[in-house]
N, C-alpha and C. Protein backbone atom coordinates (compact mmCIF):
# COMPACT_ATOMS: atom_id res chain seq x y z
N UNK A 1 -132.06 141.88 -46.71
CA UNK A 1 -131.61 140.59 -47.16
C UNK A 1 -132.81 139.66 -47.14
N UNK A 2 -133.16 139.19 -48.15
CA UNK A 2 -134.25 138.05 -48.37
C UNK A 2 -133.40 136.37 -48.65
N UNK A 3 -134.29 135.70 -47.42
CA UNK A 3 -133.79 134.54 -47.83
C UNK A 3 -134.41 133.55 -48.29
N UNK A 4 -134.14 132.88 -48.96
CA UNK A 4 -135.46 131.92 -50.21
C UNK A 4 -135.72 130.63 -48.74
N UNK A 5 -136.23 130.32 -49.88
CA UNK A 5 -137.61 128.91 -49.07
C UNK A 5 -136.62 127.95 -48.59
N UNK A 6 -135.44 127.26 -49.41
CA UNK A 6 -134.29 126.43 -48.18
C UNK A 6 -134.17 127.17 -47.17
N UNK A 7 -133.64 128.39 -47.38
CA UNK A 7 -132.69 128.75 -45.86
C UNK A 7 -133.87 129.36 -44.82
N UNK A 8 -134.74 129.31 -45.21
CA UNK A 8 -135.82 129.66 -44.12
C UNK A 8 -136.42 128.41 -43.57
N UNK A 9 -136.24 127.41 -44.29
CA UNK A 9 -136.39 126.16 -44.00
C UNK A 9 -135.17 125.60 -42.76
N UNK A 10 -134.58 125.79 -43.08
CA UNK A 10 -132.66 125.39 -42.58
C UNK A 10 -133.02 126.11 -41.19
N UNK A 11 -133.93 127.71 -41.06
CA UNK A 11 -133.60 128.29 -40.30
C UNK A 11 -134.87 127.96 -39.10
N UNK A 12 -135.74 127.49 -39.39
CA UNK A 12 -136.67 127.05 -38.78
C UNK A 12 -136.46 125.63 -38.05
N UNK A 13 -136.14 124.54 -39.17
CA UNK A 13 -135.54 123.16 -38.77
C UNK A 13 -134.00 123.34 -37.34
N UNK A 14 -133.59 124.09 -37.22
CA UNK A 14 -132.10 124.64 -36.14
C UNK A 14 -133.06 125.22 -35.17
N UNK A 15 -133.95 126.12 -35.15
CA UNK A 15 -134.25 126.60 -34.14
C UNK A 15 -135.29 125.29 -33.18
N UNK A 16 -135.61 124.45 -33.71
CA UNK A 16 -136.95 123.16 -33.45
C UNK A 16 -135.64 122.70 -32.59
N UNK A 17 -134.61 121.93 -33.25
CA UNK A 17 -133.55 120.97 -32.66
C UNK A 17 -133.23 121.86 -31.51
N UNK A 18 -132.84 123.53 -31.71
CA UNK A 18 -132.39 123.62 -30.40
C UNK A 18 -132.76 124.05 -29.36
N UNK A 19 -134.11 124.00 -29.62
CA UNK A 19 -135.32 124.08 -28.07
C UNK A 19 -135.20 122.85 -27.88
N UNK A 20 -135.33 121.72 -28.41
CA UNK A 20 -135.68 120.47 -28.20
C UNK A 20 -134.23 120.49 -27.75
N UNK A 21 -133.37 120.22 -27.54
CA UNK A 21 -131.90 119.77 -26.81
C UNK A 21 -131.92 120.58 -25.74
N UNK A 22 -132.49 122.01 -25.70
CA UNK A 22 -132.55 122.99 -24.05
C UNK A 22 -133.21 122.32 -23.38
N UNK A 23 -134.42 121.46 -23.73
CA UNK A 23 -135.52 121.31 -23.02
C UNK A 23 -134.79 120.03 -22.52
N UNK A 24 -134.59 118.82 -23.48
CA UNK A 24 -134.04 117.78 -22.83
C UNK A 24 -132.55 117.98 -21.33
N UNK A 25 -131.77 119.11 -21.97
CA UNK A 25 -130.88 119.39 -21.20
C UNK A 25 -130.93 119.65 -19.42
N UNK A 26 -132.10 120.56 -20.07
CA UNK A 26 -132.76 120.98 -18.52
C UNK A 26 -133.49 119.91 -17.82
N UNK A 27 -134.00 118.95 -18.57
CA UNK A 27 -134.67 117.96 -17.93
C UNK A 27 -133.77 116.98 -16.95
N UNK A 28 -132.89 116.59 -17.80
CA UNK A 28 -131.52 115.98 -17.21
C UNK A 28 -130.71 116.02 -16.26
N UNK A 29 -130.65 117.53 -16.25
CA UNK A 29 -130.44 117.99 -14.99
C UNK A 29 -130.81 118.59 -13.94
N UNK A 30 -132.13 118.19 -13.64
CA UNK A 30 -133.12 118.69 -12.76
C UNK A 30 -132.81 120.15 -12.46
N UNK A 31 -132.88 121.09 -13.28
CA UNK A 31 -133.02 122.23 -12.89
C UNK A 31 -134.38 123.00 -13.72
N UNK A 32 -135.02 121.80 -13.03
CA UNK A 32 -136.44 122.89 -13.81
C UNK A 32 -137.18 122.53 -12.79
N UNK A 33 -137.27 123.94 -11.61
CA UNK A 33 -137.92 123.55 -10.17
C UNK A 33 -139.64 123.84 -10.49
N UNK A 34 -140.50 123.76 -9.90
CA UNK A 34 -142.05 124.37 -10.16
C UNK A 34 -142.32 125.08 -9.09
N UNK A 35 -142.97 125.92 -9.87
CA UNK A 35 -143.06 127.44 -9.33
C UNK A 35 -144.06 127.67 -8.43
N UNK A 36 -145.25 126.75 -8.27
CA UNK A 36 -146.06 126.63 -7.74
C UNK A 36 -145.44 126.61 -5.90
N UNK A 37 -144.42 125.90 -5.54
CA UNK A 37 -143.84 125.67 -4.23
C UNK A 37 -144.07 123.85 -3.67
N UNK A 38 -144.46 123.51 -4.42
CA UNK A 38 -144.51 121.93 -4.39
C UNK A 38 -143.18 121.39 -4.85
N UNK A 39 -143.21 120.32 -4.17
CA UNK A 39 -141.97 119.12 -4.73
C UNK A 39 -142.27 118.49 -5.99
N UNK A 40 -140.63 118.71 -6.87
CA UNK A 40 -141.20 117.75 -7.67
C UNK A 40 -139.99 116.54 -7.81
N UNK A 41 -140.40 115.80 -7.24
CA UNK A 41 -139.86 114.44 -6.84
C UNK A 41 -139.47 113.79 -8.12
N UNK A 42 -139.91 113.70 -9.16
CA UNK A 42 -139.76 113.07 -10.44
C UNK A 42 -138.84 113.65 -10.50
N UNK A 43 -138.27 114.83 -10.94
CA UNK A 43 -137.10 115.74 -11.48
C UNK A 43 -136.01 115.52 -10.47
N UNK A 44 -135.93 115.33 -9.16
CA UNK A 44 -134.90 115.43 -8.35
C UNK A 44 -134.05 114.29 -9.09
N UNK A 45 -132.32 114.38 -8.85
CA UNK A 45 -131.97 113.52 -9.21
C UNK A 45 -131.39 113.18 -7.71
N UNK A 46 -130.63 111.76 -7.50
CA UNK A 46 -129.54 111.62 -6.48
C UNK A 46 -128.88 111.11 -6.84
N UNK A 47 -128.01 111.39 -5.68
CA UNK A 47 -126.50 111.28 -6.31
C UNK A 47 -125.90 109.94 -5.27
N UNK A 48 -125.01 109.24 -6.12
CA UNK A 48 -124.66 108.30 -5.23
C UNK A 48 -123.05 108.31 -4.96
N UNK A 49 -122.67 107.90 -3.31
CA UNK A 49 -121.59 108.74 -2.96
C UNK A 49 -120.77 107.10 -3.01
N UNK A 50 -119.41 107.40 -3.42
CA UNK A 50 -118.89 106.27 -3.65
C UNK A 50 -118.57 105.17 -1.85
N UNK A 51 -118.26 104.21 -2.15
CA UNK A 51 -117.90 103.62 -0.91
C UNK A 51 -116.33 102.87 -1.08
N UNK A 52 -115.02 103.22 -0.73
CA UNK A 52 -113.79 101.93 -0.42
C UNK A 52 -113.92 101.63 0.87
N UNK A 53 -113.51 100.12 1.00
CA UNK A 53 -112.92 99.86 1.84
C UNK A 53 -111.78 98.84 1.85
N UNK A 54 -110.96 99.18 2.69
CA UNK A 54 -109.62 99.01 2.70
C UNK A 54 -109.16 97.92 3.62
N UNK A 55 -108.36 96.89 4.09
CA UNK A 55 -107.76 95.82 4.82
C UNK A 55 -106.34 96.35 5.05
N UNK A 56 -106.16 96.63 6.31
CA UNK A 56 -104.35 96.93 6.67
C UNK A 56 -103.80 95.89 6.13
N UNK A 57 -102.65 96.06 5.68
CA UNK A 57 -101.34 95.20 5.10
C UNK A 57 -100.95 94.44 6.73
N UNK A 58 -101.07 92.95 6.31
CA UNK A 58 -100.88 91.87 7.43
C UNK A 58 -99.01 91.74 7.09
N UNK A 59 -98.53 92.01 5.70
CA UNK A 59 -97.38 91.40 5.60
C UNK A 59 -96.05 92.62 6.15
N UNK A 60 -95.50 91.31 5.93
CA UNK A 60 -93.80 91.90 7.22
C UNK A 60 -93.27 93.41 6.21
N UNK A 61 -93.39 92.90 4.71
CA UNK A 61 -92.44 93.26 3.53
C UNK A 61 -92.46 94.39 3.18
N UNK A 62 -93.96 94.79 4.07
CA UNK A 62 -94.99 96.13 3.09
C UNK A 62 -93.95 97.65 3.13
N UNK A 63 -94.19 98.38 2.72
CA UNK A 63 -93.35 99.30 2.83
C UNK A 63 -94.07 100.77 2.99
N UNK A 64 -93.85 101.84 3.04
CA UNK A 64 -94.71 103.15 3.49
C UNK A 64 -95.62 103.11 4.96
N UNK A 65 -96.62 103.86 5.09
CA UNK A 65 -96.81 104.00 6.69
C UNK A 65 -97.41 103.08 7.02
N UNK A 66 -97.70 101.64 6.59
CA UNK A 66 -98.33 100.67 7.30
C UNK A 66 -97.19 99.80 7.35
N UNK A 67 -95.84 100.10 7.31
CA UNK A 67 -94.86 98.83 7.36
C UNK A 67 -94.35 98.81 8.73
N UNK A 68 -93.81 98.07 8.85
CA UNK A 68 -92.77 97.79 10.33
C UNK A 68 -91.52 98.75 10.39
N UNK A 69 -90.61 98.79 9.49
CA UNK A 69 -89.52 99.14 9.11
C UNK A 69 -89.93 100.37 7.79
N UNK A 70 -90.03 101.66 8.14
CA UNK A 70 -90.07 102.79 6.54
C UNK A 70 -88.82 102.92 6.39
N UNK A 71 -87.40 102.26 6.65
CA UNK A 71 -86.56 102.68 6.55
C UNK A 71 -86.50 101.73 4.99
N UNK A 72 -87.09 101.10 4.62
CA UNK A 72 -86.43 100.11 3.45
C UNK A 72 -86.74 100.38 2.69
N UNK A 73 -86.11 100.27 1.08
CA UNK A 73 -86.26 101.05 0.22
C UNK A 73 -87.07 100.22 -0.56
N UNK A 74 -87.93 100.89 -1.64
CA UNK A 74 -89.25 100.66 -2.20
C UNK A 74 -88.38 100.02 -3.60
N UNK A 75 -89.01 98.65 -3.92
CA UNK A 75 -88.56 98.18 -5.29
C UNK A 75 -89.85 97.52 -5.93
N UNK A 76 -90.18 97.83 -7.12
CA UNK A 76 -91.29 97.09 -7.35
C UNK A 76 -90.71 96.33 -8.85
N UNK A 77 -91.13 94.96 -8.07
CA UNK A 77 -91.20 93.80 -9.38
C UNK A 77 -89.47 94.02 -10.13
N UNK A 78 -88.71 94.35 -9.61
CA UNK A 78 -87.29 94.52 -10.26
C UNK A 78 -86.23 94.84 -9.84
N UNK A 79 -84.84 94.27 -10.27
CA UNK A 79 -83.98 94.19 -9.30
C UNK A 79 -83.30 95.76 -9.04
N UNK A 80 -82.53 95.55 -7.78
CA UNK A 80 -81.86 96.39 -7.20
C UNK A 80 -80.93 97.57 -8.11
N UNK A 81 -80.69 98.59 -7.88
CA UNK A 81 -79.60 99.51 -8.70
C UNK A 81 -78.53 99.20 -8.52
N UNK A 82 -77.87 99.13 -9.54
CA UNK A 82 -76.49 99.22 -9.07
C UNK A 82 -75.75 100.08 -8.68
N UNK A 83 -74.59 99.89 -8.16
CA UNK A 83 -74.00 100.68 -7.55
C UNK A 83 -72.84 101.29 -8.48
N UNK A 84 -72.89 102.82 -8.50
CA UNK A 84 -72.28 103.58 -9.39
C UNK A 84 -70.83 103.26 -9.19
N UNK A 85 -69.74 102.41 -10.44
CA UNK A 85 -68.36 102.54 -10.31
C UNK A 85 -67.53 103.59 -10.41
N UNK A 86 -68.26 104.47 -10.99
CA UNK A 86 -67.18 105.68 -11.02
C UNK A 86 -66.88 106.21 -12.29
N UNK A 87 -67.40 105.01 -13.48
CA UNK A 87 -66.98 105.12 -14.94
C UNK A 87 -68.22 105.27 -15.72
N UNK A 88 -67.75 106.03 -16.87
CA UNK A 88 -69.31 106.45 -17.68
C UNK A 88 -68.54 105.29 -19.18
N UNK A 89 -69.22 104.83 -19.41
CA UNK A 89 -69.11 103.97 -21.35
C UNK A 89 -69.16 105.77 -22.11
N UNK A 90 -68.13 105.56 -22.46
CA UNK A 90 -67.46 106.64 -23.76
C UNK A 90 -67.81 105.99 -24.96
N UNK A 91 -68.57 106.55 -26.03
CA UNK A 91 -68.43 106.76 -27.69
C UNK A 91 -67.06 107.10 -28.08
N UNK A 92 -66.67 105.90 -28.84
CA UNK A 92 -65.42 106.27 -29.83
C UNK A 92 -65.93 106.45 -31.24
N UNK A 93 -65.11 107.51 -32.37
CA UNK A 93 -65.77 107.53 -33.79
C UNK A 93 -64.79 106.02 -33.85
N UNK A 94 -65.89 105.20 -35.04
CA UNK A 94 -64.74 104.84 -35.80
C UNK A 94 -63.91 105.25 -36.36
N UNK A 95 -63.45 103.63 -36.61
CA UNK A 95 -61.21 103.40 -37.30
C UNK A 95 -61.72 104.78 -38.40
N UNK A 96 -60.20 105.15 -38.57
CA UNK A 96 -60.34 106.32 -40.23
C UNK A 96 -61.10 107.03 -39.69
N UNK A 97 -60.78 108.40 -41.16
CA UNK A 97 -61.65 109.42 -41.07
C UNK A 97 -63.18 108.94 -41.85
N UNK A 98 -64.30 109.06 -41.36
CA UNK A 98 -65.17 108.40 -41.80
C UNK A 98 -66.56 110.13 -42.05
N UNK A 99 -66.75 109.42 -43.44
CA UNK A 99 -67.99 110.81 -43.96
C UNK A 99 -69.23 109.81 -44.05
N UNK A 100 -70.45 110.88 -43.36
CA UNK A 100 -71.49 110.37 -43.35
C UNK A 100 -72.45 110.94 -44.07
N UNK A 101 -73.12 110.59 -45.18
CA UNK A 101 -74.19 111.57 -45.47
C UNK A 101 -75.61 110.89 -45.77
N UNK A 102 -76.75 111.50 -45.23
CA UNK A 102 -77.99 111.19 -46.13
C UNK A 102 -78.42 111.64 -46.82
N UNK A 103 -78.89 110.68 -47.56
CA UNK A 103 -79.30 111.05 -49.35
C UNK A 103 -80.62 110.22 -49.95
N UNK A 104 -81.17 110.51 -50.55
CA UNK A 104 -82.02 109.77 -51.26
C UNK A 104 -81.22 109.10 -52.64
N UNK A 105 -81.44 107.92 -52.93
CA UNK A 105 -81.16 107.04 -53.70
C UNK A 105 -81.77 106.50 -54.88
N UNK A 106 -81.65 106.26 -56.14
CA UNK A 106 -82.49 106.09 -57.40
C UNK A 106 -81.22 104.94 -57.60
N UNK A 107 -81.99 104.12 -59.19
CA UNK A 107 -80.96 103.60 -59.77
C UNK A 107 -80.97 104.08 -61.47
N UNK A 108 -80.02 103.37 -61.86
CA UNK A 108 -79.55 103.94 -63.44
C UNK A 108 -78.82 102.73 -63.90
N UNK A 109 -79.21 101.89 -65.10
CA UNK A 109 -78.39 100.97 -65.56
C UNK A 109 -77.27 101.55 -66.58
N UNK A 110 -75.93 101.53 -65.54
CA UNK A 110 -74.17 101.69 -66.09
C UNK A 110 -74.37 100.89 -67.05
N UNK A 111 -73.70 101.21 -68.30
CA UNK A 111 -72.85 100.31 -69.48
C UNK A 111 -72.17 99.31 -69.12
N UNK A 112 -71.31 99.49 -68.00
CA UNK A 112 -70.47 98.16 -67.81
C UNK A 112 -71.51 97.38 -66.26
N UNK A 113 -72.23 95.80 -66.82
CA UNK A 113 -73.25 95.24 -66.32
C UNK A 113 -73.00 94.51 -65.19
N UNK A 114 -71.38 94.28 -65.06
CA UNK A 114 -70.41 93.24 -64.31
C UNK A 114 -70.57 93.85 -63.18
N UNK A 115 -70.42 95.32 -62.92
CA UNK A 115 -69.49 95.98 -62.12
C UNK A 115 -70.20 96.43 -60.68
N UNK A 116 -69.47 96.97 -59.62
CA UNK A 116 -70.17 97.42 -58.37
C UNK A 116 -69.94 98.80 -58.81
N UNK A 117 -70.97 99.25 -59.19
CA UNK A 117 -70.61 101.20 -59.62
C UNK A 117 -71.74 102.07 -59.24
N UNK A 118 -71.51 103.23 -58.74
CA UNK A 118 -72.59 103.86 -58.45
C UNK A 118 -71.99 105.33 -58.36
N UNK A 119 -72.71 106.85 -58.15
CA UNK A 119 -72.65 107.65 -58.36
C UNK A 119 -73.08 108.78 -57.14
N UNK A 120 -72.07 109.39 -56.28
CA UNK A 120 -72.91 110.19 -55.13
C UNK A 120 -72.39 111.47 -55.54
N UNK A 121 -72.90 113.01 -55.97
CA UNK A 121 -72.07 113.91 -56.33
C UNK A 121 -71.18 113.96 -54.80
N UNK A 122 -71.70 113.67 -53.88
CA UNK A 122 -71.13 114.21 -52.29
C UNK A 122 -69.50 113.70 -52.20
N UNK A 123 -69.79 112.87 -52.31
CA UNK A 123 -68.17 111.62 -52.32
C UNK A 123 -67.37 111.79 -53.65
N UNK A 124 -66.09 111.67 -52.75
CA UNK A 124 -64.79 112.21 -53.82
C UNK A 124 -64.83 110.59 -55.02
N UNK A 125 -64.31 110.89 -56.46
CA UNK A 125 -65.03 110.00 -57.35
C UNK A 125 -63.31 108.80 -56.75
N UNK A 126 -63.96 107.83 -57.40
CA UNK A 126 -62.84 106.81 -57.22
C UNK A 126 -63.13 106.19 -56.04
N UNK A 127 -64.10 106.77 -54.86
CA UNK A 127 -63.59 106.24 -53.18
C UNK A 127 -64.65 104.83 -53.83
N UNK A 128 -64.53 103.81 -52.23
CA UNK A 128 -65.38 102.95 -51.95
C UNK A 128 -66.48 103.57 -51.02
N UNK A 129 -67.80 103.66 -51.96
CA UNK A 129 -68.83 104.06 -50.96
C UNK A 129 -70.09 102.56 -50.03
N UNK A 130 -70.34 103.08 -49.15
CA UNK A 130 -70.87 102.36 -48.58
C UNK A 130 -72.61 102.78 -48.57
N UNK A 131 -73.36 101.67 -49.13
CA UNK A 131 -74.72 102.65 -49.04
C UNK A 131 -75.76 102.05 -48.23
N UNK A 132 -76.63 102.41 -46.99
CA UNK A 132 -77.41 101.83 -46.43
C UNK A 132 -78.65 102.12 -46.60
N UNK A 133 -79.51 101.08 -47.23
CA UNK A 133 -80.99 101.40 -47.00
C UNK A 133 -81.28 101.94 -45.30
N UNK A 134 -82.06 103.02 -45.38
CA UNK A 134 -82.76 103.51 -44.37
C UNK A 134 -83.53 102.69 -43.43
N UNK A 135 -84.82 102.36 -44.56
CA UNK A 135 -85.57 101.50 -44.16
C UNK A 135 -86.05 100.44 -43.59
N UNK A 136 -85.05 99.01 -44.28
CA UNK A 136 -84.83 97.98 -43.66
C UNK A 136 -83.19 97.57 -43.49
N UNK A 137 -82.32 98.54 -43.42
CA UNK A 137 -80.95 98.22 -43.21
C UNK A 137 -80.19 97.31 -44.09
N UNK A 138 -80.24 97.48 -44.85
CA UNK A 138 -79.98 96.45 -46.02
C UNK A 138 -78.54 97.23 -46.75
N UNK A 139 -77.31 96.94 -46.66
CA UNK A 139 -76.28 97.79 -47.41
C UNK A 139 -75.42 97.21 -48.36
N UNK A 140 -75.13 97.99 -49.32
CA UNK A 140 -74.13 97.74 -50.56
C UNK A 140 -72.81 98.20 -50.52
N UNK A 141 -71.48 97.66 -50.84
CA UNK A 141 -70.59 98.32 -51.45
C UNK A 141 -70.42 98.96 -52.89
N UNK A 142 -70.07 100.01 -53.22
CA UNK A 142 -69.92 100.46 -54.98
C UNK A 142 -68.66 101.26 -55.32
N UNK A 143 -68.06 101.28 -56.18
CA UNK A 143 -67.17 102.72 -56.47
C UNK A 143 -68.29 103.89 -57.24
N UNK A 144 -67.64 104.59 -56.71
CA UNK A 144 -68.11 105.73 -57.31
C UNK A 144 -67.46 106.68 -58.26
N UNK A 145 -68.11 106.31 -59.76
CA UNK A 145 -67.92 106.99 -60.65
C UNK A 145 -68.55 108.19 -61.19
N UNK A 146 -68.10 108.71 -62.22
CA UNK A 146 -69.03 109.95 -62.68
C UNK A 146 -70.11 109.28 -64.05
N UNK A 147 -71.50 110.26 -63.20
CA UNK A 147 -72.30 110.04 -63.90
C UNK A 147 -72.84 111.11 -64.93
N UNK A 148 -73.57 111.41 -65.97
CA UNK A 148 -73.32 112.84 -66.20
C UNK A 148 -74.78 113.41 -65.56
N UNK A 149 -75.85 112.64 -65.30
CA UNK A 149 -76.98 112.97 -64.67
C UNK A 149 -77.65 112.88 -63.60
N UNK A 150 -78.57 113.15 -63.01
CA UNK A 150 -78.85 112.73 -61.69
C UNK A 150 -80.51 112.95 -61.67
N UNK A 151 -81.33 111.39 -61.63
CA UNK A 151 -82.92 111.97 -61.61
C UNK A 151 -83.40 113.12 -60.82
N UNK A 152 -84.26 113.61 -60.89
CA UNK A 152 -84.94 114.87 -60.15
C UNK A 152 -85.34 113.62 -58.78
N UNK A 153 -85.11 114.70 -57.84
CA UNK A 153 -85.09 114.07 -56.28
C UNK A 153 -84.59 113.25 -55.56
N UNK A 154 -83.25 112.89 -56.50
CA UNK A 154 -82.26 112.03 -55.93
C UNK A 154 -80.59 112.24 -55.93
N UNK A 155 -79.92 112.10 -54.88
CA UNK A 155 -78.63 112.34 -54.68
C UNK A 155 -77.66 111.57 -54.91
N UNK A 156 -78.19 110.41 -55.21
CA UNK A 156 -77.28 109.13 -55.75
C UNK A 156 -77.93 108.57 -56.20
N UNK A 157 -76.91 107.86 -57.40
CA UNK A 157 -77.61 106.76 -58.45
C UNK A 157 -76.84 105.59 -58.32
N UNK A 158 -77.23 104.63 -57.96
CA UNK A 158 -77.07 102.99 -58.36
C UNK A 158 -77.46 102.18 -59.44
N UNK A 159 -76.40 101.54 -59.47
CA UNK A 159 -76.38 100.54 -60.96
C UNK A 159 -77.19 99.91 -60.47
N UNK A 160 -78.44 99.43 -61.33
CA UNK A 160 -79.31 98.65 -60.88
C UNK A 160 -79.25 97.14 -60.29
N UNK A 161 -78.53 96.13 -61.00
CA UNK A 161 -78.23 95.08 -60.24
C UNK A 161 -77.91 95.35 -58.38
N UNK A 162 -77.75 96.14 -58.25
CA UNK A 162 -76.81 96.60 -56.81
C UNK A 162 -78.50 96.94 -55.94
N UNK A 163 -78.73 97.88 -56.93
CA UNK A 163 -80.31 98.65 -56.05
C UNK A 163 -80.83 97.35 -56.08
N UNK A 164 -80.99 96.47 -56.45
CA UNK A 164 -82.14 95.02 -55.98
C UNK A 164 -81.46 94.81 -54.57
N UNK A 165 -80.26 94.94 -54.38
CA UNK A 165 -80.12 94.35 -53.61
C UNK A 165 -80.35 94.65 -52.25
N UNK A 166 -80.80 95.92 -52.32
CA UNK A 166 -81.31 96.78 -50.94
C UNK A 166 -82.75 97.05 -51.09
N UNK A 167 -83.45 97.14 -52.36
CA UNK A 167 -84.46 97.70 -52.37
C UNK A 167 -85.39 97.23 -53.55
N UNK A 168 -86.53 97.06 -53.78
CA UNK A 168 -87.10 96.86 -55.22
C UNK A 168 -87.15 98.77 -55.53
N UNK A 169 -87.13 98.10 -57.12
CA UNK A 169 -87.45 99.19 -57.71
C UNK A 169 -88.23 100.20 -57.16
N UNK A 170 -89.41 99.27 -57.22
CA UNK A 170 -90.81 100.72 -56.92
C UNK A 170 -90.19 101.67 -55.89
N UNK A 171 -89.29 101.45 -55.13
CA UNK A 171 -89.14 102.00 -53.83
C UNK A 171 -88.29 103.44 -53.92
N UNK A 172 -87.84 103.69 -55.35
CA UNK A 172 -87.24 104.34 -55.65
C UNK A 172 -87.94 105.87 -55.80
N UNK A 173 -87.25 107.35 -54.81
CA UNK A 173 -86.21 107.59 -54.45
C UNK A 173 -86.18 106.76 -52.89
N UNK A 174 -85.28 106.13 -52.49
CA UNK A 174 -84.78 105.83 -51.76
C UNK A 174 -83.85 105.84 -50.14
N UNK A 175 -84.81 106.75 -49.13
CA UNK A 175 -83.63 107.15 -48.02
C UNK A 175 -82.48 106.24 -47.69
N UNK A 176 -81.49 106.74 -48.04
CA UNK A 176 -80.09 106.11 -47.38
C UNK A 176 -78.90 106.85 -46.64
N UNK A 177 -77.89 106.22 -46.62
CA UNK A 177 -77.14 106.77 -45.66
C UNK A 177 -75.63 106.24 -46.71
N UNK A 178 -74.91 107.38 -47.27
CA UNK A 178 -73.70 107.11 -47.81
C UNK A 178 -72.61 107.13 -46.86
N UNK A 179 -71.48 106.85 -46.86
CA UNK A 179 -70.28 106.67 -45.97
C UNK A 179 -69.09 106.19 -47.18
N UNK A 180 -67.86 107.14 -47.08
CA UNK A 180 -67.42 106.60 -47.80
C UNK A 180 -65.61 106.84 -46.62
């Protein structure tokens, strides 16, 4: 294998850097003793050993093995626990049978311009769907009619007057949350 004039270059320039970083390395860390049997005082490094010191706790309040009392229990900066009643807070579903789904959201301007209408294949047609932006929580009511299409990457379509009202355009497809 012959290698041209860069990579013999490349290969010369790597070997310079990495004597030069051994050499500094070793310097750094004084492990380059002389062989001769003399000191070499320049190279030694020392080391410096840390120092705390500490003041016993003067106060009544303190708690752990410098307190008066270890029987008291440790609270820092916040109030006391309460004391367990006996009862846990239960989750109820909501009122009705209630369907939840997420979907991504587009819009589509319906023929009729008046209307609250929109399109989820998921939801039975006719219901009142409920639609929540993901994002900033922002929700619509619509019926849901049949549409005959559905953009690529979206599960519901909104009449556009309606989509302003959760979302600008650009934002479209849309994470939401249907419920009907």
């Amino acid at each position: 294998m012959s290698l041209t004039l860069y990579e013999r270059r490349r290969v010369a320039v790597l070997a310079v850097v990495t004597t030069l970083l051994v050499l500094v390395v070793t310097a750094f860390n004084g492990s380059s003793k002389p062989t001769d049997g003399t000191s070499n005082d320049a190279m030694q490094t020392t080391t410096v050993e840390p120092t705390t010191t500490s003041t016993p706790l003067q106060n009544a309040d303190a708690v752990g093995p410098l307190a008066d009392d270890s029987s008291k229990p440790i609270n820092l900066d916040g109030p006391l626990a309460q004391q367990p009643t006996g009862s846990a807070p239960i989750a109820y579903p909501g009122p009705g049978d209630m369907n939840r789904v997420n979907a991504k959201a587009s819009y589509v301007r319906f023929p009729d311009y008046n209307s609250a209408i929109c399109y989820a294949s998921v939801a039975p047609l006719g219901s009142e769907l409920t639609i929540v932006n993901l994002n900033n929580g922002r929700s619509i009511t619509c019926t849901n009619v049949f549409a005959v299409m559905l953009p690529s990457g979206a599960d519901v379509v909104i009449h556009t007057p309606l989509f302003l009202q959760i979302a600008n355009l650009v934002d479209a497809p849309l994470p939401v949350t249907v419920s009907w």
